[in-house]
C-alpha atoms as a PDB file:
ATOM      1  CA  UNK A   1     -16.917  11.861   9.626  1.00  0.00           C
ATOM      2  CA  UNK A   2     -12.967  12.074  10.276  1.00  0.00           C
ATOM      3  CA  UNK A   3     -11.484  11.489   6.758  1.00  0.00           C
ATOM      4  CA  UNK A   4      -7.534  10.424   8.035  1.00  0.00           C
ATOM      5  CA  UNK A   5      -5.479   9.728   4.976  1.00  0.00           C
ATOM      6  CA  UNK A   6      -1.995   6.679   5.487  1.00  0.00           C
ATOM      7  CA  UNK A   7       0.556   5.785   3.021  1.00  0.00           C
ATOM      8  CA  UNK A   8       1.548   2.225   2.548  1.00  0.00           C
ATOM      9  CA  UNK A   9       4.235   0.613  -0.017  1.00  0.00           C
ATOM     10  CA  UNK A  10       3.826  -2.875  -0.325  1.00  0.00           C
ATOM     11  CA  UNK A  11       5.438  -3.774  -4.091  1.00  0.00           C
ATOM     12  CA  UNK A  12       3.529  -2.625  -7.089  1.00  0.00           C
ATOM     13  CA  UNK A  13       1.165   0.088  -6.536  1.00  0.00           C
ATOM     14  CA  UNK A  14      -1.484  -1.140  -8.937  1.00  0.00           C
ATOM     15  CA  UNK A  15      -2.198  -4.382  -6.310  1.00  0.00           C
ATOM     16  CA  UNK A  16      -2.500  -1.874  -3.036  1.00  0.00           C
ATOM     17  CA  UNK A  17      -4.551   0.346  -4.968  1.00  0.00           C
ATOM     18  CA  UNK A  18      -6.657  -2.591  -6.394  1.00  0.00           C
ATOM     19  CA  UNK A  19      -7.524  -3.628  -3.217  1.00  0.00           C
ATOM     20  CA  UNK A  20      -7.893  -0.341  -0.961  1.00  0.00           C
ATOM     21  CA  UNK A  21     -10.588   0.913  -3.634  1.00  0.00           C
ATOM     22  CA  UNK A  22     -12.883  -2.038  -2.780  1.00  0.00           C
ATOM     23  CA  UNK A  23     -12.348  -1.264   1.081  1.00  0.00           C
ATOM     24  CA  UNK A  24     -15.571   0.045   2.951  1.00  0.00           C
ATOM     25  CA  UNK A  25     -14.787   3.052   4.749  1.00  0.00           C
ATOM     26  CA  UNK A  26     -11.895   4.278   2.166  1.00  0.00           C
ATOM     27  CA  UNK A  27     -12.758   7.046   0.130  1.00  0.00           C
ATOM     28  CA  UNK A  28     -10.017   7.806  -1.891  1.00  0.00           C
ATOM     29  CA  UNK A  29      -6.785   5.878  -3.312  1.00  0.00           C
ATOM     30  CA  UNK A  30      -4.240   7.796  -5.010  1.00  0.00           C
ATOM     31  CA  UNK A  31      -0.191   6.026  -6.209  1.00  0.00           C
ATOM     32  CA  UNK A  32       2.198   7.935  -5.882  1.00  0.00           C
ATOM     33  CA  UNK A  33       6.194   7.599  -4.841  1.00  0.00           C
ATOM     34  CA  UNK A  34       7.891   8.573  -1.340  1.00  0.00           C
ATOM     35  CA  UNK A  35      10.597   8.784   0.754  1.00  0.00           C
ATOM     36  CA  UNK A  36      13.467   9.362  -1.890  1.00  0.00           C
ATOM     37  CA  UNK A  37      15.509  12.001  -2.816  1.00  0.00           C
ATOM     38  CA  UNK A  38      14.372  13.598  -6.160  1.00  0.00           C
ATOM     39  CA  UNK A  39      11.728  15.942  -6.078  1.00  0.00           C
ATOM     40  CA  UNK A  40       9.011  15.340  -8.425  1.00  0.00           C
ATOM     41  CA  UNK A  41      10.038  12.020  -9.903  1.00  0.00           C
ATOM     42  CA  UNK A  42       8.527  10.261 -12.686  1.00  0.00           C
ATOM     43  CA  UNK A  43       7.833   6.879 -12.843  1.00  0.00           C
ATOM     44  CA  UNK A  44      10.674   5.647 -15.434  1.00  0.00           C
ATOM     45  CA  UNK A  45      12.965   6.892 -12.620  1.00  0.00           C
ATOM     46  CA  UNK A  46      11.953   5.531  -9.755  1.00  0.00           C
ATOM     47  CA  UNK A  47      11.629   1.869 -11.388  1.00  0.00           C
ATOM     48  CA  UNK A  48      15.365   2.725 -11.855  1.00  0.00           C
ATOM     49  CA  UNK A  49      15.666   1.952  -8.411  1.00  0.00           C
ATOM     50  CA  UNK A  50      18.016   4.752  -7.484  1.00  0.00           C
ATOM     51  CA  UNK A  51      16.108   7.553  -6.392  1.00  0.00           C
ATOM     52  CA  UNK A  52      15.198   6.244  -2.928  1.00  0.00           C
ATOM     53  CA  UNK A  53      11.313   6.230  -3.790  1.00  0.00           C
ATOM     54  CA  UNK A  54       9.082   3.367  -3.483  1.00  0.00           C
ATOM     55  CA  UNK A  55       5.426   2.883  -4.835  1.00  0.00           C
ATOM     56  CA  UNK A  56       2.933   4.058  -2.588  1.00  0.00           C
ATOM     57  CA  UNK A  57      -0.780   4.076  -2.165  1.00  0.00           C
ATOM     58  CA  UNK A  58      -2.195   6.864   0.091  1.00  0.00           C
ATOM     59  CA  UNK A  59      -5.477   6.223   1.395  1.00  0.00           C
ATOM     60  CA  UNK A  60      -7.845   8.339   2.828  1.00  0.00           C
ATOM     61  CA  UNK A  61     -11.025   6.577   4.760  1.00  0.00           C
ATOM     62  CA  UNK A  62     -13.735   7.832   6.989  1.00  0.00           C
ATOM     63  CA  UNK A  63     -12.033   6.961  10.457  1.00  0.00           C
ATOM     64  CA  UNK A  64     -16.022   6.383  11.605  1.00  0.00           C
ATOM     65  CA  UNK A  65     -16.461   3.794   9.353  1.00  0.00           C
ATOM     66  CA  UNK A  66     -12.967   1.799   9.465  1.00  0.00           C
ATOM     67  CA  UNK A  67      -9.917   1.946  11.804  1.00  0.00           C
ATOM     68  CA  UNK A  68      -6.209   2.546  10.873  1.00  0.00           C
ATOM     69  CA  UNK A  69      -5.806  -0.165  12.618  1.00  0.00           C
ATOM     70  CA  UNK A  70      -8.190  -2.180  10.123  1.00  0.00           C
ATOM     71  CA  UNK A  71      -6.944  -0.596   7.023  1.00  0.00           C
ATOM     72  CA  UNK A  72      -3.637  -1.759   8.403  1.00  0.00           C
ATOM     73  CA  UNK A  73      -4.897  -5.520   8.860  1.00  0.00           C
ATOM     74  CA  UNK A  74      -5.821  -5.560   5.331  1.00  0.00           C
ATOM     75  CA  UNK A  75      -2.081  -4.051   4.423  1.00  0.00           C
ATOM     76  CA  UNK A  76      -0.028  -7.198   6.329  1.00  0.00           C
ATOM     77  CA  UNK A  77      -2.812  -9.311   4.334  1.00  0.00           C
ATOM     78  CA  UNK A  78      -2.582  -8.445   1.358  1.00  0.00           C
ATOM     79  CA  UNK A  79       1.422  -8.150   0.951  1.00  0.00           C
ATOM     80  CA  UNK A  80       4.898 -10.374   2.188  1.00  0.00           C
ATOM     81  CA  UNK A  81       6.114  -8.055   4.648  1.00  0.00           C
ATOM     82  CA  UNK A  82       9.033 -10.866   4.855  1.00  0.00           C
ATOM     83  CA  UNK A  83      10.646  -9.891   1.633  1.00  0.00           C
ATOM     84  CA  UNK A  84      13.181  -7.006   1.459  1.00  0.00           C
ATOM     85  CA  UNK A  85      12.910  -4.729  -1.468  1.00  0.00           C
ATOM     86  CA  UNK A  86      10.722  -7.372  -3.007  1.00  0.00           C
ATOM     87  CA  UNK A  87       7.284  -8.294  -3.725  1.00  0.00           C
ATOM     88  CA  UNK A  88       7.191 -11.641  -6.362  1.00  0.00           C
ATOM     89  CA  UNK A  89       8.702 -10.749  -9.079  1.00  0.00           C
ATOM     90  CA  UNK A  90       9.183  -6.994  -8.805  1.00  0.00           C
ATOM     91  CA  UNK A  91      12.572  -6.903  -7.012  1.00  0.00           C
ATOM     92  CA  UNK A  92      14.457  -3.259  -6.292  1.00  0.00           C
ATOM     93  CA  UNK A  93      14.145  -0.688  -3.268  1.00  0.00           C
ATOM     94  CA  UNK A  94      11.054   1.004  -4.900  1.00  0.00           C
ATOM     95  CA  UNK A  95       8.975  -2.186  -3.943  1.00  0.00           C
ATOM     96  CA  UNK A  96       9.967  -2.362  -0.665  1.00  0.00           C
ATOM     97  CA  UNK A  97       7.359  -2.853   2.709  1.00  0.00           C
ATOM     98  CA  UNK A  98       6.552  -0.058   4.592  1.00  0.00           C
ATOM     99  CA  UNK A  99       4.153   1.856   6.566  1.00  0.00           C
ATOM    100  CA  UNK A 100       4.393   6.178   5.889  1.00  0.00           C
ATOM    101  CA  UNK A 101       2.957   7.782   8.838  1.00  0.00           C
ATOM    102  CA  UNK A 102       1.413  11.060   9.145  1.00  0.00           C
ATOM    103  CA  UNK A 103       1.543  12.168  12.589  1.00  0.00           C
ATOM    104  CA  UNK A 104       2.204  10.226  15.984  1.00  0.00           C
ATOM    105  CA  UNK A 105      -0.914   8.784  16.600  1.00  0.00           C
ATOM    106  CA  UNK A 106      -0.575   6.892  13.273  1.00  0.00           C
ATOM    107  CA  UNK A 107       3.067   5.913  14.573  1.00  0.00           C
ATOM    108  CA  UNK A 108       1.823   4.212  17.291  1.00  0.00           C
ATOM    109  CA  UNK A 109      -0.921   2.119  16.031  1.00  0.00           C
ATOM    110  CA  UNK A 110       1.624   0.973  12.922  1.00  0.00           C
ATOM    111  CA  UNK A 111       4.120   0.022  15.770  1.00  0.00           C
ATOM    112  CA  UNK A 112       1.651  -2.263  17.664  1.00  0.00           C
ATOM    113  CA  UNK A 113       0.415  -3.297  14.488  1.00  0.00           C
ATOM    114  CA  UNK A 114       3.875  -4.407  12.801  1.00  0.00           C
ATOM    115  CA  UNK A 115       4.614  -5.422  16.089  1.00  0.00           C
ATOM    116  CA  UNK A 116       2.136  -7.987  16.016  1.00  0.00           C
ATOM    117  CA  UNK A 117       2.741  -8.980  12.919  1.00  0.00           C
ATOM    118  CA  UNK A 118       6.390  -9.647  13.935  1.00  0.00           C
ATOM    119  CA  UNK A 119       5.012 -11.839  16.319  1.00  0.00           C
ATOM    120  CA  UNK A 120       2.977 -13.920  13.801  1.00  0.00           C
ATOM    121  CA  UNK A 121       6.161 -14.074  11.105  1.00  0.00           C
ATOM    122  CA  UNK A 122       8.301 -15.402  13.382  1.00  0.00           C
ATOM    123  CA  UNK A 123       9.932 -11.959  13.538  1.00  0.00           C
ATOM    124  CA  UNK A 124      10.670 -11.990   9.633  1.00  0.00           C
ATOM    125  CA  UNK A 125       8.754  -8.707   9.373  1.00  0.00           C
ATOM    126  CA  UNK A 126      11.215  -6.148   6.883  1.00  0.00           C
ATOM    127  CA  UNK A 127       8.203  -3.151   7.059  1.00  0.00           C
ATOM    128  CA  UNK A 128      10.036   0.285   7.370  1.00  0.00           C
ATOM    129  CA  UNK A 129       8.081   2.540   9.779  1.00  0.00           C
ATOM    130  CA  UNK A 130       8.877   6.547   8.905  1.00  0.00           C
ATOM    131  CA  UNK A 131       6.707   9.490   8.757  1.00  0.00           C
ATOM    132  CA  UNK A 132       6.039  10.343   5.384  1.00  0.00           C
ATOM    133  CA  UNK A 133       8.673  12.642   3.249  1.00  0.00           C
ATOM    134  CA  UNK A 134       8.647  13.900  -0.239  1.00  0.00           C
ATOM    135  CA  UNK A 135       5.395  12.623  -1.584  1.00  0.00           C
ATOM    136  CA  UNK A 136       4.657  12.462  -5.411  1.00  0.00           C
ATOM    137  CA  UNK A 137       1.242  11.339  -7.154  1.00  0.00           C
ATOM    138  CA  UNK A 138       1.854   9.160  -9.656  1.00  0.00           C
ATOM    139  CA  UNK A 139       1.128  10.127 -13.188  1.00  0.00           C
ATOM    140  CA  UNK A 140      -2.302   9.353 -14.751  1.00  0.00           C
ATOM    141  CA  UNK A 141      -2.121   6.505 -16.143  1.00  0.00           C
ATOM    142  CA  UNK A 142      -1.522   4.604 -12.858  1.00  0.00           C
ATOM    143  CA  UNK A 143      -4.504   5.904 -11.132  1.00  0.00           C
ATOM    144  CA  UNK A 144      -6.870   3.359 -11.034  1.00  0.00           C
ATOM    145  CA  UNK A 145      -5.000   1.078 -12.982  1.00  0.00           C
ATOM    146  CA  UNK A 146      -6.649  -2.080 -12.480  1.00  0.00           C
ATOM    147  CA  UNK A 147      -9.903  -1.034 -12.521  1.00  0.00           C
ATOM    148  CA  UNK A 148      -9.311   0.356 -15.942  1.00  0.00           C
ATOM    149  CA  UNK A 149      -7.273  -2.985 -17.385  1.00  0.00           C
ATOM    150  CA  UNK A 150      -8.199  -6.035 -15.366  1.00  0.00           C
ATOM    151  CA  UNK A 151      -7.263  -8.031 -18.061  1.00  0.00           C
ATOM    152  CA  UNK A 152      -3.992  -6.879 -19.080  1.00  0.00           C
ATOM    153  CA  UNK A 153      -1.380  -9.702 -18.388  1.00  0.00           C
ATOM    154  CA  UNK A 154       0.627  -7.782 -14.736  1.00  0.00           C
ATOM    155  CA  UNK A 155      -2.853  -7.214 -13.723  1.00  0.00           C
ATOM    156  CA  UNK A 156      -4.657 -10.545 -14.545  1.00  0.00           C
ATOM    157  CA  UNK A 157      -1.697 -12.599 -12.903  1.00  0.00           C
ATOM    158  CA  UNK A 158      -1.022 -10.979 -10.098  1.00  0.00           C
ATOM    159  CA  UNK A 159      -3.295  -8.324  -9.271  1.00  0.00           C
ATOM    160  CA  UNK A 160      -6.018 -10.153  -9.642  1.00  0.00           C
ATOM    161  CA  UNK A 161      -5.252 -12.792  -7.251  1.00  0.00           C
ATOM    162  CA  UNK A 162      -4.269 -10.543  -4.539  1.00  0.00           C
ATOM    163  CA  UNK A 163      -7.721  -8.776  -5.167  1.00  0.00           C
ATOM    164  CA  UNK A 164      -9.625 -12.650  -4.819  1.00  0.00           C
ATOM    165  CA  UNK A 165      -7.791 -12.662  -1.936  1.00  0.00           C
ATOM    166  CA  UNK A 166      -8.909 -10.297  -0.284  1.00  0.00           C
ATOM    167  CA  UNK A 167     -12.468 -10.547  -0.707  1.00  0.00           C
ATOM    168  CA  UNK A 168     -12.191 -13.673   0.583  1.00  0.00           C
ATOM    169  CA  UNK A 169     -10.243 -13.094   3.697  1.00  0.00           C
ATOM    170  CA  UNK A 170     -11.956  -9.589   4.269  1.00  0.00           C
ATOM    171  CA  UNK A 171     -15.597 -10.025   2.571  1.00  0.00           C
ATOM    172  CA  UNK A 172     -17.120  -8.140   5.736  1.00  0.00           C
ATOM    173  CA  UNK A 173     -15.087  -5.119   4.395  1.00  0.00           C
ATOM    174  CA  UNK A 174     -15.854  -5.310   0.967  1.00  0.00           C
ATOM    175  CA  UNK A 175     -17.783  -2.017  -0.295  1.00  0.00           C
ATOM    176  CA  UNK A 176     -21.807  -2.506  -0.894  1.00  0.00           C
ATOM    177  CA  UNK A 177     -22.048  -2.274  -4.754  1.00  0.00           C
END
């Protein structure tokens, strides 16, 4: 067992996180914030929008058991990579589309992978590719977020559906329970 760990940003973190957690082969999900300038952020100011962060999920799964290349699959799925700085409603940099890479191998599959998605969007695709940089967990309260309030009204009107979703679409993947 290889545990590799990617971080994705694909709007709020709760949906990513919702999903990835129900992934066989993924061990761990963790939110946190990347790629911006302030060291140690908290959540109040990324959701400012100024800081350069945007709402990650970093994912660690046994590399025996699912591919990057699957767990990235499930990513383009589950997200618009079409929309810049935007995922529905939640508008601003920090929801923006984008695949953090940890070392060059990763870089390559998330080329061919976005490249291919390019290919089926028509070349619409907006999902930044850059190795990961100033990575913050989240604070508590947004670790397993929908898990712990399915039916709180962000959660039961949009995460919800993106987590339908994917069991439809990926139902092979889904963990045994």
């Amino acid at each position: 067992m290889a545990i590799q760990h990617i971080t994705l940003g694909g709007g709020c973190f709760w949906c990513l996180e919702a999903v990835y957690e129900l992934v066989d082969g993924v061990t761990e999900v963790e939110s946190g914030y990347c790629n911006g300038h302030v060291r140690q952020p908290s959540y109040e100011q990324v959701c400012q929008g100024d800081t350069g962060h945007v709402e990650v999920v970093r994912v660690s799964f046994d590399d025996a058991r699912i591919s990057l290349r699957e767990v990235l699959e499930v990513f383009y799925a589950i997200h618009d990579p079409t929309t810049l700085n935007r995922q529905g409603n939640d508008v601003g940099p920090q929801y923006r589309s984008g695949i953090y890479w940890h070392d060059e191998a990763q870089r390559t599959v998330a080329q061919a992978v976005r490249d291919e998605a390019q290919a089926a969007h028509g070349g619409r695709v907006v999902t930044e590719l850059q190795r990961l940089d100033n990575y913050w967990r989240a604070e508590d309260y947004h670790q397993h977020y929908y898990a712990q309030h399915p039916n709180q009204g962000y959660c039961a009107f949009v995460v919800g559906p993106k987590v339908e979703k994917f069991r439809r679409t990926f139902a092979a993947r889904l963990k045994a329970s």
